[in-house]
Protein backbone atom coordinates (compact mmCIF):
# COMPACT_ATOMS: atom_id res chain seq x y z
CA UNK A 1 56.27 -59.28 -154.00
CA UNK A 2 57.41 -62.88 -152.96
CA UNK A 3 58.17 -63.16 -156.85
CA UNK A 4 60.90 -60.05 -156.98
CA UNK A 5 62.44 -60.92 -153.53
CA UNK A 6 63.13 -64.52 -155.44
CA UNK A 7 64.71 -62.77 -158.59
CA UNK A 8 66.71 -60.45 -156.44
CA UNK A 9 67.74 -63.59 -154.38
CA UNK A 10 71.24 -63.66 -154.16
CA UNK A 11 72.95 -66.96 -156.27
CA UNK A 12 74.09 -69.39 -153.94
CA UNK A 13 78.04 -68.84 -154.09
CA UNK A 14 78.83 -72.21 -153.31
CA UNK A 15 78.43 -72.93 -156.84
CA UNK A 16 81.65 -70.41 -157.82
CA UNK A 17 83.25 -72.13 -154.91
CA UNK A 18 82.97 -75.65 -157.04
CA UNK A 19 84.04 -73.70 -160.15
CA UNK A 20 87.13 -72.23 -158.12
CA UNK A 21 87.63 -75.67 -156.73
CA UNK A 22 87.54 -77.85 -159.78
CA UNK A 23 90.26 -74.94 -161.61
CA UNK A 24 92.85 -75.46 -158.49
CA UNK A 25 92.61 -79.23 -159.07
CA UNK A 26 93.19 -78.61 -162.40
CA UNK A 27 96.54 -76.87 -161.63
CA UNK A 28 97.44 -78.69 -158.23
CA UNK A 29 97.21 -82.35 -160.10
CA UNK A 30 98.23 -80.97 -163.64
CA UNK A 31 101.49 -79.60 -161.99
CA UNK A 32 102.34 -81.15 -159.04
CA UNK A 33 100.96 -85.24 -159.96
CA UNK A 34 101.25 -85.15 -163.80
CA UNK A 35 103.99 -83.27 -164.30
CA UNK A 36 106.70 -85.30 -162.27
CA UNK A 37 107.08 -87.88 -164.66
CA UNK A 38 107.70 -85.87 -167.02
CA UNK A 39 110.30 -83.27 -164.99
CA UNK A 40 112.19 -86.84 -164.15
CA UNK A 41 112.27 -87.23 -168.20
CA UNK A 42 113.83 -83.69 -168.51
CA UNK A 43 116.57 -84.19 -165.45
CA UNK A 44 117.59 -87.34 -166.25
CA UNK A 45 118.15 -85.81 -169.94
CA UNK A 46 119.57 -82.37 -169.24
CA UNK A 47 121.58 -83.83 -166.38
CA UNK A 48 122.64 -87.26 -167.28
CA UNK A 49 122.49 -88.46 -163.63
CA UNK A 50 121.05 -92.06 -163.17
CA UNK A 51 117.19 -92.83 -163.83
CA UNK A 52 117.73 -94.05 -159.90
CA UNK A 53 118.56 -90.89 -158.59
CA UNK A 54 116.14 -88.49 -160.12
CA UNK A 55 113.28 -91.24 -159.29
CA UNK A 56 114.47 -91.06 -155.81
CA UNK A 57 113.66 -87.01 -156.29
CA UNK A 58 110.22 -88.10 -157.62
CA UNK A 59 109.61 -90.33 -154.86
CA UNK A 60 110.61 -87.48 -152.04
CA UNK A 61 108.07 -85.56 -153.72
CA UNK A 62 105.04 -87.52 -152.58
CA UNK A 63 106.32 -88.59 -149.32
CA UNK A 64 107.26 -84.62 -148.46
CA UNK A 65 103.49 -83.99 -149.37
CA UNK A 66 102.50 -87.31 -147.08
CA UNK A 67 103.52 -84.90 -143.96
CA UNK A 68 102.15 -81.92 -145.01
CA UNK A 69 98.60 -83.60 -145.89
CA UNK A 70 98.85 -84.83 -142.11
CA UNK A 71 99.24 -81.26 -140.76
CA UNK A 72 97.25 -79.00 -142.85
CA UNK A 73 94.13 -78.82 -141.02
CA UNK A 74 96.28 -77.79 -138.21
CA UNK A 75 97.83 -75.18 -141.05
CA UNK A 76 94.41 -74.21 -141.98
CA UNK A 77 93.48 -73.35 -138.49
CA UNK A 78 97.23 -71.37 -137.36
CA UNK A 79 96.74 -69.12 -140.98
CA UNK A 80 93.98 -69.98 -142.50
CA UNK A 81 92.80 -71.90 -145.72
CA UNK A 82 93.40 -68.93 -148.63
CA UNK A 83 96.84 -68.19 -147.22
CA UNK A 84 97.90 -71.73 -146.82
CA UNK A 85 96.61 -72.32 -150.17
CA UNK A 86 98.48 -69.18 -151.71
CA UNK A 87 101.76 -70.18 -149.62
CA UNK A 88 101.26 -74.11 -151.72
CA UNK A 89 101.07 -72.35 -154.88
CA UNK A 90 104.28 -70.39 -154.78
CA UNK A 91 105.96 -73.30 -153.38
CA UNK A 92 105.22 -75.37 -156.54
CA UNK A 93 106.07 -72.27 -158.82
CA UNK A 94 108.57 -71.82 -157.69
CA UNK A 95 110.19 -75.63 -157.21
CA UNK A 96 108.94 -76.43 -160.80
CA UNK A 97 111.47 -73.82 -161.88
CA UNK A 98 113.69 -75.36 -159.79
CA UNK A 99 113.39 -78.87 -161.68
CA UNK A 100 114.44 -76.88 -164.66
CA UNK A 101 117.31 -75.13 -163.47
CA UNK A 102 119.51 -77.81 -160.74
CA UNK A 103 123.07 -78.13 -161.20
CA UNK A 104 123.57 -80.54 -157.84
CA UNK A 105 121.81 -83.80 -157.21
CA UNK A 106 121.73 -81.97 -153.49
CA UNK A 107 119.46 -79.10 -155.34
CA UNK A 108 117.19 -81.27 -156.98
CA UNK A 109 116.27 -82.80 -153.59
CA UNK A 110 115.90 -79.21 -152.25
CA UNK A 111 113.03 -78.91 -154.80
CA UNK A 112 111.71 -81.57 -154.94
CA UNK A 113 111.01 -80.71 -151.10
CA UNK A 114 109.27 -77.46 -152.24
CA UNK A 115 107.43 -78.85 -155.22
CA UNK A 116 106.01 -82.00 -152.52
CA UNK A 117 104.84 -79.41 -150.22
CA UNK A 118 102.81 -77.18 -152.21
CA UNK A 119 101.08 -79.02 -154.77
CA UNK A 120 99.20 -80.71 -151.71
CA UNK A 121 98.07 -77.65 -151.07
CA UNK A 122 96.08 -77.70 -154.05
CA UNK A 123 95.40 -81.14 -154.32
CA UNK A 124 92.81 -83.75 -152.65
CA UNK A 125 92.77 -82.31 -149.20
CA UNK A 126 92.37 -78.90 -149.79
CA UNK A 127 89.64 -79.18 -152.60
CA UNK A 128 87.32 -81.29 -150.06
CA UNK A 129 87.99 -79.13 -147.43
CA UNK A 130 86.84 -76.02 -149.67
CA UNK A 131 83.80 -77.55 -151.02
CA UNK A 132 83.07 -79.37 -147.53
CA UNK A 133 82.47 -75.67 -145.99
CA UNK A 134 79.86 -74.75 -148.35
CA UNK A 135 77.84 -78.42 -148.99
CA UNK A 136 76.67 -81.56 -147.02
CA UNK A 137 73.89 -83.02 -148.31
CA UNK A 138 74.64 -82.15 -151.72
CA UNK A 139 78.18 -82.50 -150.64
CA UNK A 140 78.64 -85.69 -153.48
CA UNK A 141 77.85 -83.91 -156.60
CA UNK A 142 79.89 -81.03 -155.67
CA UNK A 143 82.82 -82.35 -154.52
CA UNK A 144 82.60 -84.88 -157.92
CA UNK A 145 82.55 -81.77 -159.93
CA UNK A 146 85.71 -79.93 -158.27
CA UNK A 147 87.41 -83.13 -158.47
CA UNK A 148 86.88 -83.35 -162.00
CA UNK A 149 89.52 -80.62 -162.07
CA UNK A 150 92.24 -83.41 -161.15
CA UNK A 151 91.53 -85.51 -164.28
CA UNK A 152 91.14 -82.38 -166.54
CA UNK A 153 94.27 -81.29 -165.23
CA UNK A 154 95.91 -84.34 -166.76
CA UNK A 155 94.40 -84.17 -170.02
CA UNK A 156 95.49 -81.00 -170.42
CA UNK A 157 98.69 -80.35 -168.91
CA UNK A 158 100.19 -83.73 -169.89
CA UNK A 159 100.39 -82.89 -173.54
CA UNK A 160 100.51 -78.96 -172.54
CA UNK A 161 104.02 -79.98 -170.58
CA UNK A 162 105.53 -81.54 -173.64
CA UNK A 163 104.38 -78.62 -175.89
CA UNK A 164 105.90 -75.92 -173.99
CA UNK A 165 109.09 -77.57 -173.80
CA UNK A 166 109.73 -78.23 -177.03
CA UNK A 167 109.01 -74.79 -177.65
CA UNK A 168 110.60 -72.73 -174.95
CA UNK A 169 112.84 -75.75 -173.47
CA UNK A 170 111.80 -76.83 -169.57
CA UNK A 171 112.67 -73.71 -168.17
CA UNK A 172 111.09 -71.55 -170.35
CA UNK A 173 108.04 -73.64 -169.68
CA UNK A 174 108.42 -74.18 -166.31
CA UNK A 175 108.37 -70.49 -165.82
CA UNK A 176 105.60 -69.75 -167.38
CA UNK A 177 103.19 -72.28 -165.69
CA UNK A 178 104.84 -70.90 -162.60
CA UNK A 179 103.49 -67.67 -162.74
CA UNK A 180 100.10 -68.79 -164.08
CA UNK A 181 100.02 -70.80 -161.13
CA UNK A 182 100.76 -68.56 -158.80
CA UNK A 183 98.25 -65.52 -160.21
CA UNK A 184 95.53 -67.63 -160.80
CA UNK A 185 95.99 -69.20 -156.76
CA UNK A 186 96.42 -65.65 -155.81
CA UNK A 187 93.10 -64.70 -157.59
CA UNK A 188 91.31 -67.54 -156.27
CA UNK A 189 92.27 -67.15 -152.93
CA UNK A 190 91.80 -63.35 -152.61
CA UNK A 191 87.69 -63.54 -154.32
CA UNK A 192 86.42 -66.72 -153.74
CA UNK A 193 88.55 -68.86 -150.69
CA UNK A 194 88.43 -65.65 -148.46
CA UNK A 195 84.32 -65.78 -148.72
CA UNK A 196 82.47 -68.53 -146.10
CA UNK A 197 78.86 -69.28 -145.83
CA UNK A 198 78.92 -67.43 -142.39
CA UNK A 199 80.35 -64.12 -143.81
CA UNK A 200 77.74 -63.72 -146.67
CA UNK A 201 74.69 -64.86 -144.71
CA UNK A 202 74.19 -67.98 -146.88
CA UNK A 203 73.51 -71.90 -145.78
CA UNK A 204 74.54 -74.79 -146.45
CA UNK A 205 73.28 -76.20 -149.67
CA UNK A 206 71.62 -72.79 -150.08
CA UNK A 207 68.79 -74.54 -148.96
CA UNK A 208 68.45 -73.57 -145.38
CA UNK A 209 67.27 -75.76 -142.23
CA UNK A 210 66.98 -79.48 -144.07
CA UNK A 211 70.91 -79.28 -144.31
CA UNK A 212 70.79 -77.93 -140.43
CA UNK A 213 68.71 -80.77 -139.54
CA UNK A 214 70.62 -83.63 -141.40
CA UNK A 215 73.91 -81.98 -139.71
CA UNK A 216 72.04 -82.67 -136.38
CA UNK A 217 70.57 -85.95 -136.59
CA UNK A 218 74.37 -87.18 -137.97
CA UNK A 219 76.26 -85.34 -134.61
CA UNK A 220 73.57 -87.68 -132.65
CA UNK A 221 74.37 -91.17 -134.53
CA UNK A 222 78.03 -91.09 -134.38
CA UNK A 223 80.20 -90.44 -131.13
CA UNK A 224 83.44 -88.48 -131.73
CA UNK A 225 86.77 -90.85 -132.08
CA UNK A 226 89.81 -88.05 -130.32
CA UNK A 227 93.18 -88.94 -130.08
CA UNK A 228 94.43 -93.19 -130.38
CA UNK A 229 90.78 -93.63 -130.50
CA UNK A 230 90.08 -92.86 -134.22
CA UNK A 231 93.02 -95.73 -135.45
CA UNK A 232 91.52 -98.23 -133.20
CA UNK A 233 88.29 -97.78 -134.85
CA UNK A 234 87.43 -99.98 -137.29
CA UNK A 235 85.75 -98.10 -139.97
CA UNK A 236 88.98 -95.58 -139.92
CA UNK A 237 90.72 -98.70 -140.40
CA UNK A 238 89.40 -100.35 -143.42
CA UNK A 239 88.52 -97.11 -145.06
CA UNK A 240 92.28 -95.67 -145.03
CA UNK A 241 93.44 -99.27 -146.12
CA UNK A 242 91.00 -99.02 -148.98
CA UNK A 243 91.92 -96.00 -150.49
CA UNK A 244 95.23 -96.67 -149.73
CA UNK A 245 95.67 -100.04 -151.48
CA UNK A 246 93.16 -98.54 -154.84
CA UNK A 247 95.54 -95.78 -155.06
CA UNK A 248 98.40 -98.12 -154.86
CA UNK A 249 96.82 -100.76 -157.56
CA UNK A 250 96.21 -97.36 -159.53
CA UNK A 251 99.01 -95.42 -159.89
CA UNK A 252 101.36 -98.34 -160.42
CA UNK A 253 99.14 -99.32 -163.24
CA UNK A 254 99.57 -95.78 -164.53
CA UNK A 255 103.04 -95.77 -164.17
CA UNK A 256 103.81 -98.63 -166.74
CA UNK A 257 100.97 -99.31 -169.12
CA UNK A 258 102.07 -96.88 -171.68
CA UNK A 259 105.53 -98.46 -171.80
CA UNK A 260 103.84 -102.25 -171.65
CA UNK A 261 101.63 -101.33 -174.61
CA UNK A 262 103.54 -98.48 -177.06
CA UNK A 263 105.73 -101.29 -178.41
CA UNK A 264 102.48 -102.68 -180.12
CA UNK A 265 100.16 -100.27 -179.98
CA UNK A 266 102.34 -97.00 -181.14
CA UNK A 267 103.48 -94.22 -178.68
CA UNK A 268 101.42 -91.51 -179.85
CA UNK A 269 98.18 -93.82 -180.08
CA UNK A 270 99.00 -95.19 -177.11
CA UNK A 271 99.42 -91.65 -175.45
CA UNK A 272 96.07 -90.39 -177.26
CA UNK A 273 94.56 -93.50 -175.00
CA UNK A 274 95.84 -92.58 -171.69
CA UNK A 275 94.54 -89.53 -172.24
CA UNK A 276 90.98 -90.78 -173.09
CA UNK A 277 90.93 -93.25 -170.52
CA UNK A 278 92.23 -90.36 -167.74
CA UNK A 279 88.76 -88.85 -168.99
CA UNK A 280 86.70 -91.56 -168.58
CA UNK A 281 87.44 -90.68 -165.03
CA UNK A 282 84.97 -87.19 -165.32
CA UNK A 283 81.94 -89.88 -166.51
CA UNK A 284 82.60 -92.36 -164.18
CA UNK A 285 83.18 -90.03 -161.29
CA UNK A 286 79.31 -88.59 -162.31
CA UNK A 287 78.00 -92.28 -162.67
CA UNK A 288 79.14 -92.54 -158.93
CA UNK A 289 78.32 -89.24 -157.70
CA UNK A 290 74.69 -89.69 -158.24
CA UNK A 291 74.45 -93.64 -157.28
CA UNK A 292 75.50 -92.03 -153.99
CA UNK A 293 72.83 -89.53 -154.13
CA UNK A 294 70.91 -92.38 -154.77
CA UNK A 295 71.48 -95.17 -153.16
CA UNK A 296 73.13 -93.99 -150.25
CA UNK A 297 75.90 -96.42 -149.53
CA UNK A 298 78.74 -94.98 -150.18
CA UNK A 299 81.12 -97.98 -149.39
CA UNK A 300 79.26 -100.37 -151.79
CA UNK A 301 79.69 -97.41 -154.87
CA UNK A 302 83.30 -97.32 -153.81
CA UNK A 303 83.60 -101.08 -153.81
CA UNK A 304 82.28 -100.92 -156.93
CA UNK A 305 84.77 -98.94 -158.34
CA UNK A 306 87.18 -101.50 -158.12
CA UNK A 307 85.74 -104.06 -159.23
CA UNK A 308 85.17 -102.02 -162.74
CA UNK A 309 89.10 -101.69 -162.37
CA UNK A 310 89.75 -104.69 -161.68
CA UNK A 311 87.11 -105.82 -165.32
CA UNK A 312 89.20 -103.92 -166.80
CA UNK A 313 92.62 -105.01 -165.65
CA UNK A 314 91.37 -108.57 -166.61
CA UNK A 315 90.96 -107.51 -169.99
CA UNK A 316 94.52 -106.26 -170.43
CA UNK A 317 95.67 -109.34 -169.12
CA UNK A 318 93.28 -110.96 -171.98
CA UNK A 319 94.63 -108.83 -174.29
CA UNK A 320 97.62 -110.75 -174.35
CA UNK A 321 99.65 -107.17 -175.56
CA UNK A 322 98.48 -107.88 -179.03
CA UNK A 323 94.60 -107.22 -179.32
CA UNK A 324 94.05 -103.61 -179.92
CA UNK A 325 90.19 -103.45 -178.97
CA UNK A 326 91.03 -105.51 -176.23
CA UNK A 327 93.61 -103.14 -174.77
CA UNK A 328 91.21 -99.85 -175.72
CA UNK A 329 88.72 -101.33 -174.21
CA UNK A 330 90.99 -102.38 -170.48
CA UNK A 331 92.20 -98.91 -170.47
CA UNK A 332 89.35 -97.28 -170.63
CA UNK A 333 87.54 -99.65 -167.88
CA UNK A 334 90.15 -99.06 -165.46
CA UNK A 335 90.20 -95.26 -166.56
CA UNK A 336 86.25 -95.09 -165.21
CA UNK A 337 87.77 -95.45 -161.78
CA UNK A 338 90.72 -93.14 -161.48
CA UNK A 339 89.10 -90.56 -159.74
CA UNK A 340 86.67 -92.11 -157.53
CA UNK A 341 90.10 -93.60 -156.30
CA UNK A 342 90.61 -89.39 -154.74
CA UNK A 343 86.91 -88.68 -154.24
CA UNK A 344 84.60 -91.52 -152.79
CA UNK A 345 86.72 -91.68 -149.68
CA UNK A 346 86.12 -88.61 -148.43
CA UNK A 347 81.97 -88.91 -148.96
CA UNK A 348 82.47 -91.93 -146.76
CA UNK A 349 84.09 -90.26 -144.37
CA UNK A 350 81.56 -88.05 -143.76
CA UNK A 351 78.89 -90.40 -143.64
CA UNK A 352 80.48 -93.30 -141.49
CA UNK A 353 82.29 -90.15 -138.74
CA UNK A 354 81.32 -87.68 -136.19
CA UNK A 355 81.41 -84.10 -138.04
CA UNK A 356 83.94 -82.91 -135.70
CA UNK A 357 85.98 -86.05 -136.42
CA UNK A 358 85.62 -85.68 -140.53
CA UNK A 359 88.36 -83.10 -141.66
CA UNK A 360 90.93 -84.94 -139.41
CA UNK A 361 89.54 -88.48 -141.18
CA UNK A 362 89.81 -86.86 -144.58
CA UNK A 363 93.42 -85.62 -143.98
CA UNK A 364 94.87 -89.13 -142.49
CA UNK A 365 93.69 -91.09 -145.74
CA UNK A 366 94.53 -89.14 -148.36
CA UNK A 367 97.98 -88.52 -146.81
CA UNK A 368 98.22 -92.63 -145.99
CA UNK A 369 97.09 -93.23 -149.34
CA UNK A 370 100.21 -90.69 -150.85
CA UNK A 371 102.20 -92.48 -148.41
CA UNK A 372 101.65 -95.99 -150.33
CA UNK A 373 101.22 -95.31 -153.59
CA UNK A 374 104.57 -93.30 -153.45
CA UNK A 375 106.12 -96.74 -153.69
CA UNK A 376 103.62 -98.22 -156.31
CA UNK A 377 105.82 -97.67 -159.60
CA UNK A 378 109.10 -98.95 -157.92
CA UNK A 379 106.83 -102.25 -156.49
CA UNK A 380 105.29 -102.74 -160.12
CA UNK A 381 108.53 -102.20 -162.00
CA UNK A 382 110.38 -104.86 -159.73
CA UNK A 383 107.42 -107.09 -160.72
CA UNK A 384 108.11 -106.71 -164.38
CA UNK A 385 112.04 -106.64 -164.31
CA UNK A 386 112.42 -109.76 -162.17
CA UNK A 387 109.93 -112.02 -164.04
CA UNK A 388 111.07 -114.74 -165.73
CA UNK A 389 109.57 -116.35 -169.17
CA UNK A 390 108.98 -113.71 -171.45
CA UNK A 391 107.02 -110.78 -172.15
CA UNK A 392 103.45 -112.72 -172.05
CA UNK A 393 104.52 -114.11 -168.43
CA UNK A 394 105.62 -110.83 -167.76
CA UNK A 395 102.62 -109.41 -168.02
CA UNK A 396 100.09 -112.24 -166.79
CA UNK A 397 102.03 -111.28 -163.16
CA UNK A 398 101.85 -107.62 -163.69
CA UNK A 399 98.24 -107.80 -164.31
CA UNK A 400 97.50 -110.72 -161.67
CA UNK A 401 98.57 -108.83 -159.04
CA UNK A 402 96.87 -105.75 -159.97
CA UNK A 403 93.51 -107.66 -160.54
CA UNK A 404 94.34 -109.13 -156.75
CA UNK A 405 95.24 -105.44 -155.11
CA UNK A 406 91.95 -104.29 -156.94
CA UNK A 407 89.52 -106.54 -154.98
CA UNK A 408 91.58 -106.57 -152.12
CA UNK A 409 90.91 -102.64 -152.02
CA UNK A 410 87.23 -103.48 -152.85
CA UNK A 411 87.24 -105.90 -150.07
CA UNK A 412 88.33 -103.46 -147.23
CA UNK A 413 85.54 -100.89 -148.18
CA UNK A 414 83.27 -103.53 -147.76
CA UNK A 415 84.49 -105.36 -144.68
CA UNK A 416 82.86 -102.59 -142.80
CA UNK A 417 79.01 -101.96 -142.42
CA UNK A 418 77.75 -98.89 -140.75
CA UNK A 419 75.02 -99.22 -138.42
CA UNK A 420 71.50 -98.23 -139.81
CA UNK A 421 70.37 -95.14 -139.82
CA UNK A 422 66.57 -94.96 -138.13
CA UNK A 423 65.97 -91.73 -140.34
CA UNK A 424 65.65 -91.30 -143.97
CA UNK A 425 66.89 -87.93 -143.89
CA UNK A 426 70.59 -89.28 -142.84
CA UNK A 427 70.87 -90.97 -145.82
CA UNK A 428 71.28 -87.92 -147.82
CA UNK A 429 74.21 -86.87 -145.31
């Protein structure tokens, strides 16, 4: 008997949640954080209005999303999570197509206004918060599988952006992602967002009362930070400036290594390498996922991180531009790291906050972090454009200050140490 009520056992659903999770990322970062640079390529040719202007779009973009990353557990809570989510996804549909089509610098800001607030929608926020409801102590692994989606997403829809538009032109393309976008949200959000643990009679984990218990004995060990409280705190404080200053170190470097090194190292072979080192962030997002399962703290593997980076930014600036193994070798260090950058942070928030307090933690550093690295390409650029001495000293102070921003991010993670736990069972929190 107990051996048929165990193969009639419903599947734990949490694990299509992750599946439905890591295919939004895929679509929310594919379209709404890869595609950008590629819709300023398209403006600034269709259009011929200055690089300046249609950068300034770009830059609206992320800081649009900044606010609405701020305000969408409150969003979450006035509609709920599936319609916010399907609202996001017709936003970005529809302001992709709107990239494609502008005739007025005026427009393009319009869009770039409804593009900004709906990929967020389906980006870092929203998948933690969707795996977060149905996992916490196997919350690590899960949420490093959805997030997988984000790096996927640029794998594929980098190259997938250039093909469409060469075949159908960028609104012919644009069109078409836009209503895949929108019926696959609308499909996700109608059979697997709608679903919570509560409503099918599942737990946590799947497991039952261990997850129950480790939920407990955290509410006991940390006090609740409402209001002014939570930015006076000091773990709040050096875990938003963390992630904040890695995603800043990280997307500037993103923004210019493939014009620093496709004068020597070809653009299609340097493109091929993005790519590959932009999927070194799925293994090195695993390698982290279970050193947290393992060892527990979550600031050191974030740390960590970084300091891979920051190897591997070293050996660019080695590289002197020339040495091709050198450069493979930089990119695909500092590619280990890209999306631990988007998915350590929250793990430490849950560990090192109240639970109450963890969705509200989550929200205020990813949207800080947009915030700052919205200004990362313009910051690197001006450090390449105003050095003087040639390409080699060009570089050396591009890299030098990313090595620098690296371990200063490392450095924040670490500068706070949580008070010890007096249970074992917390550490798997």
């Amino acid at each position: 008997m107990e051996f048929l009520q165990t193969c009639h056992a419903p599947k734990f659903f949490g694990v299509w949640v992750v599946r439905a999770a890591f295919l939004l990322a895929v679509l929310g970062w594919g379209v709404g954080f890869y595609g950008p640079p590629i819709y300023l390529a398209e403006v600034a040719r269709r259009t011929d209005w200055s690089l300046s202007l249609v950068s300034s779009a770009v830059t609206l973009h992320f800081l649009v999303g900044v606010l609405v990353i701020a305000n969408l557990p409150r969003l979450y809570a006035l509609i709920g999570l599936p319609a916010a989510t399907a609202a996001g996804a017709v936003l970005t549909a529809v302001g992709v197509v709107g990239w494609a089509i502008v005739q007025e610098p005026w427009q393009l800001f319009f869009v770039a206004i409804l593009t900004g607030s709906g990929w967020v929608a389906m980006g870092a926020l929203a998948v933690n918060t969707i795996v977060a409801a149905w996992y916490h102590k196997n919350r690590p692994t899960a949420l490093s599988k959805a997030y997988n989606g984000a790096s996927v997403g640029g794998v594929i829809f980098s190259p997938l952006w250039v093909a469409l538009i060469g075949w159908l032109g960028f609104a012919g393309a644009a069109s078409i992602v836009g209503v895949i976008v929108i019926v696959v949200a609308l499909l996700l959000t109608s059979y697997v967002f709608t679903k919570t643990p509560e409503s099918i009679g599942q737990p946590l984990d799947g497991e039952g009362s261990d997850t129950l218990k480790v939920q407990r004995l955290g509410s006991n060990l940390k006090r609740a930070l409402p209001g002014s409280l939570l930015w006076r705190d000091w773990a709040f404080i050096t875990l938003s400036a963390g992630m904040a200053i890695g995603l800043f170190a990280q997307i500037g470097l993103l923004a210019h290594l493939f014009n620093i090194f496709s004068p020597v190292v070809g653009a299609q072979r340097m493109g091929w390498l993005m790519g590959l080192g932009t999927a070194c962030a799925i293994g090195g997002r695993s390698i982290a996922a279970r050193a947290v399962q393992r060892f527990g703290n979550r600031r050191v593997v974030a740390a960590a991180g970084y300091f891979v980076q920051a190897l591997g930014s070293a050996t660019l600036l080695l590289s002197d531009g020339h040495n091709i193994w050198l450069v493979t070798l930089g990119v695909l260090l500092f590619g280990s790291g890209i999306g631990n950058a988007t998915s350590i942070p929250p793990l430490v928030a849950q560990s090192d906050f109240a639970p109450e307090d963890v969705s509200r933690v989550v929200a205020l550093i990813v949207a800080i972090g947009q915030g700052a690295y919205a200004f990362a390409p313009t910051f690197f650029g001006l450090l390449q454009s105003n050095a003087h001495g040639g390409p080699d000293f060009m570089q050396s102070q591009f890299f030098t200050a990313a090595i620098g921003i690296q371990l200063l991010a490392a450095a924040a993670y670490l500068a706070y140490r949580a008070p010890p736990m007096n249970t074992p069972a917390a550490d798997t929190a």
